[in-house]
Protein backbone atom coordinates (compact mmCIF):
# COMPACT_ATOMS: atom_id res chain seq x y z
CA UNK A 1 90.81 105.16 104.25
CA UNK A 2 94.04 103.56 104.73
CA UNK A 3 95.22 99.45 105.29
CA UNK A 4 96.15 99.82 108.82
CA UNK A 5 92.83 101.65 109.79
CA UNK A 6 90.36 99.90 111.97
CA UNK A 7 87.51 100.74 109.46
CA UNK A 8 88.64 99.03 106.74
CA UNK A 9 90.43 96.50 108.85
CA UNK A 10 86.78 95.72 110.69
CA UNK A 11 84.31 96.96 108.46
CA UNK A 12 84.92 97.83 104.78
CA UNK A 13 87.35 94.51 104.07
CA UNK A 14 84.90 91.72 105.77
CA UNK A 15 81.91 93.32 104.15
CA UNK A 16 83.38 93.32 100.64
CA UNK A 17 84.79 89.83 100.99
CA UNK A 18 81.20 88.57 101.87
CA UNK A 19 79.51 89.96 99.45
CA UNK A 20 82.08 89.16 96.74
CA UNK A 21 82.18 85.55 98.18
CA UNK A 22 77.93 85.41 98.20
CA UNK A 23 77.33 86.68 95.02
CA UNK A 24 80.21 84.39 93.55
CA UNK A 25 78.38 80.94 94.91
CA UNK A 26 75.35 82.28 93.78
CA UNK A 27 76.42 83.55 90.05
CA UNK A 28 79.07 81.56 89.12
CA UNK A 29 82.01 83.41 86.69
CA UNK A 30 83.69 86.67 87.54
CA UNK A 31 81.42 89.49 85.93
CA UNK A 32 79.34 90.15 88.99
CA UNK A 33 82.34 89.70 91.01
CA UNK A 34 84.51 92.26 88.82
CA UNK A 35 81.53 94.77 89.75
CA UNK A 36 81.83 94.12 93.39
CA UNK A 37 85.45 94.62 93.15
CA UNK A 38 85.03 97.77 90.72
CA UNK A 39 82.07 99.04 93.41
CA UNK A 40 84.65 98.79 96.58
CA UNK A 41 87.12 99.98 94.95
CA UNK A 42 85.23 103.36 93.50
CA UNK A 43 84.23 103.74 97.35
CA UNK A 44 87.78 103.41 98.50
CA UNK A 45 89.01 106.00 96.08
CA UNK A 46 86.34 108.17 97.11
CA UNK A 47 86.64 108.02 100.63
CA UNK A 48 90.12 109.91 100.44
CA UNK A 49 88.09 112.52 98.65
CA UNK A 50 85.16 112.61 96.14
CA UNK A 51 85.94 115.03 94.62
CA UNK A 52 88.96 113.91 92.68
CA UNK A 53 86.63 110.76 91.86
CA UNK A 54 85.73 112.31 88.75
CA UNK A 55 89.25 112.70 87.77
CA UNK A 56 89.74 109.33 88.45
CA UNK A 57 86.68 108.21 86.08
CA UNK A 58 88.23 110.33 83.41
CA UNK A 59 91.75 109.05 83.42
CA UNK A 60 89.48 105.47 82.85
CA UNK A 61 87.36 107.15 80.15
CA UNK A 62 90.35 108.41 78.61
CA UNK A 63 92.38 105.50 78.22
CA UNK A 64 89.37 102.89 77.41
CA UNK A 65 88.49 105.22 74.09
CA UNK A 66 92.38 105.82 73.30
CA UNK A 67 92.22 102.14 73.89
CA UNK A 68 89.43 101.42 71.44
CA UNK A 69 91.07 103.65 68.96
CA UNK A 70 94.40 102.26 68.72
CA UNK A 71 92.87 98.44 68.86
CA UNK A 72 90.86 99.74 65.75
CA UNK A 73 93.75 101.49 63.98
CA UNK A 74 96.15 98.47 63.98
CA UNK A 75 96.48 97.98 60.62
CA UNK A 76 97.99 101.38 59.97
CA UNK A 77 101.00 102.05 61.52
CA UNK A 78 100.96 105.64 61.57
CA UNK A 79 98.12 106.55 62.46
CA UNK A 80 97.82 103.99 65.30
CA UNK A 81 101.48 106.03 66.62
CA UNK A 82 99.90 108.88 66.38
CA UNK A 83 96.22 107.91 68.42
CA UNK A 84 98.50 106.62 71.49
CA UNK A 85 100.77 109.61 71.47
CA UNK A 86 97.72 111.45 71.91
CA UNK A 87 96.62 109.12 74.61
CA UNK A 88 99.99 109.54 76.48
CA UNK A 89 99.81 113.36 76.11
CA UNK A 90 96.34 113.59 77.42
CA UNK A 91 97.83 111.11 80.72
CA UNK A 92 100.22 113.11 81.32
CA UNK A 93 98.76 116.62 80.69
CA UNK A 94 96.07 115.52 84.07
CA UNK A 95 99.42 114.54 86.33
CA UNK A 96 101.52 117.87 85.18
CA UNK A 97 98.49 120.17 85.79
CA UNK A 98 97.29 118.09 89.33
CA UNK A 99 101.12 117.85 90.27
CA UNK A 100 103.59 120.01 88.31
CA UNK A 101 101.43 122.99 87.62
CA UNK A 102 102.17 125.28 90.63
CA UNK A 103 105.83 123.91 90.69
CA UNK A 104 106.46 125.13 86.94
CA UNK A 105 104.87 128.12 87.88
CA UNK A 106 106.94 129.15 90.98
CA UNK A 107 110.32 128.74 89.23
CA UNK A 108 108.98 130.42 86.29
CA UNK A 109 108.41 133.30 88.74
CA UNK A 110 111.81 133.21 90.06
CA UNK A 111 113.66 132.55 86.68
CA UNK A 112 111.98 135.54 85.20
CA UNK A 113 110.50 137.90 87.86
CA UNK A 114 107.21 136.85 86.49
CA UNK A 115 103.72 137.53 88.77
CA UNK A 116 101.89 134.40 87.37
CA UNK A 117 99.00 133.38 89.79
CA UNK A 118 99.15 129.95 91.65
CA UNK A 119 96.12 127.80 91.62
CA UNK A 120 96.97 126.32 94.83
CA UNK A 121 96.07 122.68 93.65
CA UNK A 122 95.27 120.08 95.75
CA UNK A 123 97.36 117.13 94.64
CA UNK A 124 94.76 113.65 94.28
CA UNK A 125 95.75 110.72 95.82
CA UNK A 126 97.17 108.04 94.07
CA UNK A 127 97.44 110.04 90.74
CA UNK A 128 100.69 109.19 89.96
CA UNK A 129 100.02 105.58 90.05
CA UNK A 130 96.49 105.27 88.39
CA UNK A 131 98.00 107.32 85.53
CA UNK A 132 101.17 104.88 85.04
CA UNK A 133 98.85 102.32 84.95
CA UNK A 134 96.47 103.88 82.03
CA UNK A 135 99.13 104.71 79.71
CA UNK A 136 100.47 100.57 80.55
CA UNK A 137 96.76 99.69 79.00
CA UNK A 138 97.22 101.88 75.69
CA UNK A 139 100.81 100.91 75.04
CA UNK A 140 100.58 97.25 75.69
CA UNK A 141 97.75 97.35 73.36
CA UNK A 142 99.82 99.57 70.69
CA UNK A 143 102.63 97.46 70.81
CA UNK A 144 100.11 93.81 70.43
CA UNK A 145 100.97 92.86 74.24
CA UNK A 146 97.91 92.46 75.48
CA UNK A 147 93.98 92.47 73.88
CA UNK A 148 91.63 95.48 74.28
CA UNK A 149 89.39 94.82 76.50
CA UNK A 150 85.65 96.53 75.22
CA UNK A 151 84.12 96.43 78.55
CA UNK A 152 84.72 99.61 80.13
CA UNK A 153 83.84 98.33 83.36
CA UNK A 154 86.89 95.64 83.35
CA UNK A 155 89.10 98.96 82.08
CA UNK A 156 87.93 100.75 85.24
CA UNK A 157 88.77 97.71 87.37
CA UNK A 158 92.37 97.47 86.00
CA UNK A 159 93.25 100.71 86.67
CA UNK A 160 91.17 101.71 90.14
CA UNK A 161 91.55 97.88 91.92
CA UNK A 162 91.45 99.38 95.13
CA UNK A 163 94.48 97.38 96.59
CA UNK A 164 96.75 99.30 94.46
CA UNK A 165 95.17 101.97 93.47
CA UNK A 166 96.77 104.18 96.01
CA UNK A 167 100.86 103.49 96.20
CA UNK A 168 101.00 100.66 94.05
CA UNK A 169 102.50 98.33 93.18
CA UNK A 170 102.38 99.63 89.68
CA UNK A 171 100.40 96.87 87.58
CA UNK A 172 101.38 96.76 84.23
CA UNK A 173 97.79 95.62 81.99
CA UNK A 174 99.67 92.85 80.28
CA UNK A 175 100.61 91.14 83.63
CA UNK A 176 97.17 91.27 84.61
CA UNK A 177 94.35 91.18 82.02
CA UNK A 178 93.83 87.56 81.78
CA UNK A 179 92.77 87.62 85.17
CA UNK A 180 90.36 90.13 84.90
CA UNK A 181 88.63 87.53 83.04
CA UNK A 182 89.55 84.45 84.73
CA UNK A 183 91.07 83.71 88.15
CA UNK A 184 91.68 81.34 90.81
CA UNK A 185 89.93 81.82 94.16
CA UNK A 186 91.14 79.16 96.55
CA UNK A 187 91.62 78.67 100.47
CA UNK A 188 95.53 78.56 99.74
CA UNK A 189 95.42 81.96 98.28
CA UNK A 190 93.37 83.27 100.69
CA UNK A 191 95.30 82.05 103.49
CA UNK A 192 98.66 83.41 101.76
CA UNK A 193 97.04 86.53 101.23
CA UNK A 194 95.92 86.88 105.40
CA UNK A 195 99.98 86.09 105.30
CA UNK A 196 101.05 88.91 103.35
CA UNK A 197 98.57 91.14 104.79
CA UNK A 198 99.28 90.81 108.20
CA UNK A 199 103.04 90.68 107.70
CA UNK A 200 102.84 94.31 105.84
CA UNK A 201 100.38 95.67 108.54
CA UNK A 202 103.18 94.73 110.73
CA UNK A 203 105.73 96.17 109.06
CA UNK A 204 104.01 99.15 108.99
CA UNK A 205 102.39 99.73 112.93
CA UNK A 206 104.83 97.81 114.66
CA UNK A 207 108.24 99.10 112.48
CA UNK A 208 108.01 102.00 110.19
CA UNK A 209 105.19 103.94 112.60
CA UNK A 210 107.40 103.77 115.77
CA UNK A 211 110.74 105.08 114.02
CA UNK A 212 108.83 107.51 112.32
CA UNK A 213 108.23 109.78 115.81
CA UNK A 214 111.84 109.83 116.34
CA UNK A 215 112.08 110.26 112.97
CA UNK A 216 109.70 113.34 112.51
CA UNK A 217 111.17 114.78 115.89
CA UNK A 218 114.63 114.77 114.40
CA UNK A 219 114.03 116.00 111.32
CA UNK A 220 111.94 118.71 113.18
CA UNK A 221 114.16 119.60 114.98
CA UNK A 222 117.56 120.08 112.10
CA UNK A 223 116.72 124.37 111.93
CA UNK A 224 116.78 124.85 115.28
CA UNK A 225 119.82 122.69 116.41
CA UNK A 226 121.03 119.13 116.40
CA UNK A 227 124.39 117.45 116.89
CA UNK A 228 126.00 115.23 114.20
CA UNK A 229 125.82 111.77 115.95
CA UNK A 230 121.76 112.72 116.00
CA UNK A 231 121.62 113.73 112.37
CA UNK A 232 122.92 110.54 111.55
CA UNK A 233 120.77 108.52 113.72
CA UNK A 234 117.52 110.20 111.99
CA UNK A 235 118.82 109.28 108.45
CA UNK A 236 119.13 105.53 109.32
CA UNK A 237 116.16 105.42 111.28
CA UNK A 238 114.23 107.12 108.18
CA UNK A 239 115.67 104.36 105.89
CA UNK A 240 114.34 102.19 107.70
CA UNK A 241 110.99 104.16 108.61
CA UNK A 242 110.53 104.34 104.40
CA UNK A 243 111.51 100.84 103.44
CA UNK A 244 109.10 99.32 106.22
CA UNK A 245 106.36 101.64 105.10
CA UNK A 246 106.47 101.12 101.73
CA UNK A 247 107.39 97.42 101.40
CA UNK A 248 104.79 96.90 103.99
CA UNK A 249 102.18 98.52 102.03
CA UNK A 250 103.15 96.47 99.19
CA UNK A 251 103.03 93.15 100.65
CA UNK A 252 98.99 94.42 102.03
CA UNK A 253 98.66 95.23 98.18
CA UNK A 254 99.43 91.64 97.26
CA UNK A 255 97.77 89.89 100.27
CA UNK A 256 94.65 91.61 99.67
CA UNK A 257 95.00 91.16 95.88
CA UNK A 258 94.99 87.44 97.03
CA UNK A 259 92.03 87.70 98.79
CA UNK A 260 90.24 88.31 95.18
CA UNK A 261 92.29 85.88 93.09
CA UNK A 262 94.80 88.13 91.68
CA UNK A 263 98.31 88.08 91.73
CA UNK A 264 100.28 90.78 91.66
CA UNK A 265 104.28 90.92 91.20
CA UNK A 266 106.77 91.37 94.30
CA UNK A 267 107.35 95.15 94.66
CA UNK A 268 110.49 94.66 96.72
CA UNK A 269 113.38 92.16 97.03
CA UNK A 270 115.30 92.78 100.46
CA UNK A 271 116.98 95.83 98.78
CA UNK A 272 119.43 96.86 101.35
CA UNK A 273 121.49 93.94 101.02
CA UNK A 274 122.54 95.09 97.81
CA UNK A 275 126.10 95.47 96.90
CA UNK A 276 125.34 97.89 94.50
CA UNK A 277 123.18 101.02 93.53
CA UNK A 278 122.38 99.41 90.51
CA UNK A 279 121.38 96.36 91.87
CA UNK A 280 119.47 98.58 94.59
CA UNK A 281 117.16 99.59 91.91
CA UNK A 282 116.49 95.96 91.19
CA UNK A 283 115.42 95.21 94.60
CA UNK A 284 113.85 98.88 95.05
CA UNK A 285 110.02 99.52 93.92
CA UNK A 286 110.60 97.10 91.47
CA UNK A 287 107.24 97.71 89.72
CA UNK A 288 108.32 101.42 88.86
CA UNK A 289 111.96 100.47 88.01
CA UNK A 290 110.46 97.91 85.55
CA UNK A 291 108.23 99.99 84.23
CA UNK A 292 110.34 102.50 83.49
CA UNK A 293 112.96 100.22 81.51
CA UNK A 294 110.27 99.04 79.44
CA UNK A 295 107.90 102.26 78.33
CA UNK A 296 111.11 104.72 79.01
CA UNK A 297 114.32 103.28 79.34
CA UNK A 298 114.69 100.40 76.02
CA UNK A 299 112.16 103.15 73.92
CA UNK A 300 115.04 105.58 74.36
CA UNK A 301 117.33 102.97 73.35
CA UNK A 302 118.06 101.29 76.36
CA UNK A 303 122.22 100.12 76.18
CA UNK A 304 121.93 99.27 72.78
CA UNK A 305 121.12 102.78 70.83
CA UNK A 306 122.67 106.43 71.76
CA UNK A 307 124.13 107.08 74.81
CA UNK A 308 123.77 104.62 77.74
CA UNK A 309 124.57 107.05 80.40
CA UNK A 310 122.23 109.72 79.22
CA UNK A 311 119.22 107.33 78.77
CA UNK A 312 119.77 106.50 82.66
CA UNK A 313 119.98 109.85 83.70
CA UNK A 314 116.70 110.33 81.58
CA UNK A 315 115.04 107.99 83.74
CA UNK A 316 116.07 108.68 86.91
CA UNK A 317 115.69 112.36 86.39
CA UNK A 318 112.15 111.22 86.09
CA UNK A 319 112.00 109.01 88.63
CA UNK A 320 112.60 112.17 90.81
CA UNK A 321 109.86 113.63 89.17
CA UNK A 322 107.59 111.29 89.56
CA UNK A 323 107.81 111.24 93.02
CA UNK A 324 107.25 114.98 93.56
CA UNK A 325 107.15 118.37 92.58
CA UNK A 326 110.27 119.90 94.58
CA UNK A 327 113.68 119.78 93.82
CA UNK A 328 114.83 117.73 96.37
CA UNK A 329 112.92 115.14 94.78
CA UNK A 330 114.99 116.14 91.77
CA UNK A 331 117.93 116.33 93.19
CA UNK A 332 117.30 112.57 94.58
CA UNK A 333 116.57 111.61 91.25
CA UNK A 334 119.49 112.88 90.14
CA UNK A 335 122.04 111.28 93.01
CA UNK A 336 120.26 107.71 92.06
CA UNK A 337 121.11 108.36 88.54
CA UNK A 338 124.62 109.64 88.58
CA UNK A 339 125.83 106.51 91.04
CA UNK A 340 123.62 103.82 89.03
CA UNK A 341 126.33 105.31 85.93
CA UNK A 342 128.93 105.01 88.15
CA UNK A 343 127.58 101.35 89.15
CA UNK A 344 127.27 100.70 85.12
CA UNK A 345 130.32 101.66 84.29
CA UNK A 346 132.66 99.89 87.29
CA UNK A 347 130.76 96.70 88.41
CA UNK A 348 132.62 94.77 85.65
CA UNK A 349 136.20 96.09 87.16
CA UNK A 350 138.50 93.19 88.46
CA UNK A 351 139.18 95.60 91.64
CA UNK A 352 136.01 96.41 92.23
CA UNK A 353 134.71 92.44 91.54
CA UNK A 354 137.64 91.74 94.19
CA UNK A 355 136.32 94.34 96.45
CA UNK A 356 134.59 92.24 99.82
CA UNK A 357 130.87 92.10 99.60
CA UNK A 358 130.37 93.19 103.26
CA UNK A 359 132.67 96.95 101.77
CA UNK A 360 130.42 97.09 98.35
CA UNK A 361 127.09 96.88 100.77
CA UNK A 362 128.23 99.42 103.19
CA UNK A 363 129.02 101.90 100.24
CA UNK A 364 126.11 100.95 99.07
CA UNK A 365 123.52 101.64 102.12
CA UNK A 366 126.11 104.75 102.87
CA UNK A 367 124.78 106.29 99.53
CA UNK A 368 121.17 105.19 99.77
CA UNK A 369 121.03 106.88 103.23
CA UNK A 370 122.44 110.25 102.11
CA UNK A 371 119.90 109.68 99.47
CA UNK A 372 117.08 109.28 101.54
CA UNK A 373 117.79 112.75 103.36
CA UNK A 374 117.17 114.63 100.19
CA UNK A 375 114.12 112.87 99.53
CA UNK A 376 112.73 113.19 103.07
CA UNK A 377 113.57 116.43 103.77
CA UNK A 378 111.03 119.49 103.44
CA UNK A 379 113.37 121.24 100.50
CA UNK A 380 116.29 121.35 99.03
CA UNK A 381 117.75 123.79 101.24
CA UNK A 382 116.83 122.23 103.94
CA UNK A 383 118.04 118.56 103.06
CA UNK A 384 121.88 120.33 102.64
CA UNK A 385 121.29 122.01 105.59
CA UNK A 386 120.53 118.39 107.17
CA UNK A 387 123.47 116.91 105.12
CA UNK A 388 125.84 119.60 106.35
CA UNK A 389 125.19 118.74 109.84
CA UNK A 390 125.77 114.86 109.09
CA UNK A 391 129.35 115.63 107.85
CA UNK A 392 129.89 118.71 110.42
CA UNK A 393 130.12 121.55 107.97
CA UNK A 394 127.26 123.11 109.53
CA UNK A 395 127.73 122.70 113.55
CA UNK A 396 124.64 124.45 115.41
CA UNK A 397 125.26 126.89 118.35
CA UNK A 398 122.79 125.91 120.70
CA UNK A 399 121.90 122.03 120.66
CA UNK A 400 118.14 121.81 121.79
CA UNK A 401 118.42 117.58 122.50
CA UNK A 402 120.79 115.82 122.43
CA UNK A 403 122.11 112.89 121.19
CA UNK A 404 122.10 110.90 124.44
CA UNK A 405 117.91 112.02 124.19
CA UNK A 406 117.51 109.91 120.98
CA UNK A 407 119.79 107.09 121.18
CA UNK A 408 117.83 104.74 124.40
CA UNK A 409 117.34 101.02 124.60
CA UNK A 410 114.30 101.50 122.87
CA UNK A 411 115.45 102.88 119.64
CA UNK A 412 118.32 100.52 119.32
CA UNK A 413 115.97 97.43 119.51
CA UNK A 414 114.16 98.78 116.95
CA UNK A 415 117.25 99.47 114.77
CA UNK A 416 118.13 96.03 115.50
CA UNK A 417 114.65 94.52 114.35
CA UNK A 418 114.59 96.67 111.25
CA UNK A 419 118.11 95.20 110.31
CA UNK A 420 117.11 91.54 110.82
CA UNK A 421 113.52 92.16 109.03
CA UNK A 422 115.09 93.98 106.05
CA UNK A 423 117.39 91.51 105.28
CA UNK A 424 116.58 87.96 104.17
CA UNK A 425 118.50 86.29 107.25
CA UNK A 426 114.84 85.02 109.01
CA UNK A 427 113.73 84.50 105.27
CA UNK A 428 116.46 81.97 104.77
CA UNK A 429 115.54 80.34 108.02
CA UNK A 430 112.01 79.82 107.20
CA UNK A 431 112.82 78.26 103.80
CA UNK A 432 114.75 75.30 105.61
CA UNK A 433 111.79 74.53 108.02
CA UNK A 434 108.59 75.35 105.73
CA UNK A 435 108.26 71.69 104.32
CA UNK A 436 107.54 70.61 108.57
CA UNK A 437 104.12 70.13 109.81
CA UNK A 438 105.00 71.48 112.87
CA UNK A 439 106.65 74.60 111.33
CA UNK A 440 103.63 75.36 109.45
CA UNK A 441 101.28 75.41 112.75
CA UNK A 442 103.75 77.22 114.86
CA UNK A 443 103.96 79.98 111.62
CA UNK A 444 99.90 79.90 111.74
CA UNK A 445 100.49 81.00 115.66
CA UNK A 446 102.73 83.55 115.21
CA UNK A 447 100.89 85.06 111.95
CA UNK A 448 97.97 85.12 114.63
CA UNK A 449 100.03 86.80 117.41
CA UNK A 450 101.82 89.46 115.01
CA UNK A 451 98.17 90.45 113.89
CA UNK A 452 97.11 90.97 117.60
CA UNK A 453 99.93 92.70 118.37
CA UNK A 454 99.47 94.80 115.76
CA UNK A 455 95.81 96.00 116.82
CA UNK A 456 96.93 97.00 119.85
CA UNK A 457 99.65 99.54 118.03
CA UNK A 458 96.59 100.16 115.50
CA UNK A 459 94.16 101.05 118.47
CA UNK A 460 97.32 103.43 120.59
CA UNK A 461 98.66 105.27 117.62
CA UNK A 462 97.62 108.52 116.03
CA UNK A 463 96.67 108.76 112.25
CA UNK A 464 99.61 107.62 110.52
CA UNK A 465 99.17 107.86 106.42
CA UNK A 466 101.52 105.78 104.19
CA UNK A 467 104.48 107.85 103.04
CA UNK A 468 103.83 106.83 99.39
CA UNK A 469 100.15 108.13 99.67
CA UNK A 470 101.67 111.60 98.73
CA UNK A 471 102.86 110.44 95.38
């Protein structure tokens, strides 16, 4: 079940929200509600597949005991070091054998002419995200951030809340676990969340759904023969395709997290107006980034201890990890990583602080586009296949469309819309006029009219999945 589908759009959402609203007038507090909420979101995960529902139960299980043990062990040091080490080897032992296992295995095969069998595992959805957020719960309670919490059931809710449960945002347990307990439910958050929600569903049907055909029908299409001026145009269009996608599915996360009295942190910040990589990664999944700096990046010793450089590399040679078990993935990681160095160890250069803003953002958004080509192609090979037809190393003998085919009226509104929505020019505007009365009805109307609009893509389109669902 996914956001922009009409069953959870018409039946699963309303019917949660009622009950959760009925059974909050009639039992005050938020322990009923916390089981509604724990209920739907149990049935959400499982609708994807039940069978990895058990996996998700133990990755709770897991981290409430390690949880429990830890909370228990806090007056000695070293033992309490060693229970969450434990914990965190026991997280990540479920994501490397869901995720990693038949990746380790094939390159072991082809490093050492091995004949090791493949288990042909079915990656779970969301399991890269669920199992950030369990090891969050263990070390914010190791390191005195945050209280255990000894009801299993408000553990479970933390880390399988069903609007982020899937592709995030990330929620780390000491942002959050206060308001497990106690929250505001208002009309004011409800109506911001219909906001976000609608604005991300829009994103997502309207934006990142229709550059995604030309999109898949480019990158299709790279083996067989395309022309450089086409290669390029399905690189920007997939920038835009991702950020639209994810960002969109982030702002449903917090609009529906809204809905139940939560508040979740922004997951993205207008990142392609940044005049740096570095600052990209501010702006970028910001709930990974952050993450990451805090349980990887300052443990290592952040820019104070060892080597700077190497730390960074450590992460973002994760953060290509993370995101999948192929090399290109890797290899994106990697390309991040060595410009965010180079970012690191210029952006305090008179020449470069001298360079014009409107140069430093087009370097910028020149690397994050090469970027995104590793990390949307099928492999390695074939993402410097893809790259070597963007620079015209790799010229193909018989072109099978075009570039006039691709490039229409059609597609260049749509490039047009994607640059004025990812950048925070109609933001800017609506912060001048949102103290009006008037401004605030005619934003009502138009929240109503995107949401219509975006039925009607809903009810035309074919299954479209979020591109973050495979992480």
């Amino acid at each position: 079940m996914v956001f922009s589908s009409q069953i959870f759009i018409f039946i699963f959402l309303p019917l949660i929200l009622l009950i959760y609203y009925t059974i909050g007038n009639i039992f005050p507090g938020k322990t009923l509600k916390n089981y509604v909420s724990l209920f739907a979101s149990l049935i959400f995960y499982a609708w994807g597949g039940i069978e990895y529902l058990p996996l998700l139960c133990s990755s709770i299980l897991i981290n409430y005991i390690f949880g429990l043990l830890i909370d228990k062990s806090k007056e000695r040091k070293r033992l309490k070091g060693i229970i969450l080490l434990v914990g965190i080897i026991l997280n990540l032992s479920l994501l490397f054998y869901y995720k990693y296992y038949d990746f380790s295995i094939r390159n072991i095969n082809r490093i050492f002419n091995s004949s090791f069998q493949y288990k042909e595992i079915a990656l779970p959805i969301g399991i890269s995200f669920f199992t950030f957020q369990g090891m969050s719960y263990i070390i914010d309670i190791y390191r005195n951030d945050a209280n255990v919490n000894k009801n299993i059931f408000s553990v479970a809710l933390y880390i399988s809340f069903f609007p982020q449960l899937i592709a995030g945002p990330i929620v780390k347990y000491k942002d959050i676990y206060t308001q497990i307990r106690k929250r505001e439910e208002s009309v004011e958050y409800f109506s911001y969340g219909i906001e976000r929600f609608v604005i991300g569903l829009s994103k997502k049907v309207i934006i990142a759904d229709t550059l995604a055909r030309t999109v898949d029908t480019i990158f299709s299409l790279s083996n067989g023969g395309i022309d450089q001026p086409t290669a390029w145009l399905g690189a920007i269009c997939y920038t835009f395709q991702i950020y639209f996608d994810f960002s969109g599915y982030s702002d449903m996360a917090i609009g529906l997290g809204y809905f139940f009295g939560f508040k979740f942190r922004e997951n993205f910040n207008y990142p392609y107006i940044s005049k740096s990589i570095d600052e990209f990664w501010r702006r970028w999944h910001i709930s990974l980034s952050t993450w990451l700096k805090e349980y990887l990046y300052i443990p290592l010793g952040g820019n104070r201890k060892g080597n700077t450089y190497l730390n960074l590399f450590i992460v973002f040679l994760v953060i290509g990890l993370w995101h999948g078990a192929s090399w290109n993935f890797i290899a994106w990681g990697i390309w991040n990583g060595v410009f965010v160095i180079i970012s690191k160890i210029i952006n305090k250069k008179r020449w470069y602080i001298k360079t014009p803003s409107f140069i430093r953002r087009t370097i910028t958004m020149s690397i994050v586009t090469l970027g995104w080509v590793l990390f949307r192609a099928n492999g390695l090979m074939d993402a410097i296949n893809y790259l070597s037809i963007m620079f015209g190393i790799n010229k193909a003998t018989t072109i099978t469309y075009q570039f006039s085919y691709f490039a229409n009226k059609k597609i260049a509104f749509w490039i047009f819309m994607s640059i004025i929505g990812s950048t925070a020019v109609v933001s800017n505007i609506l912060k001048l006029h949102q103290n009006k009365k008037i401004f605030q009805i005619a934003k009502t109307v138009f929240i109503g009219i995107l949401f219509i609009i975006a039925i009607v893509f809903i009810v035309n389109s074919t299954y479209s999945p979020f591109i973050y669902f495979q992480f």
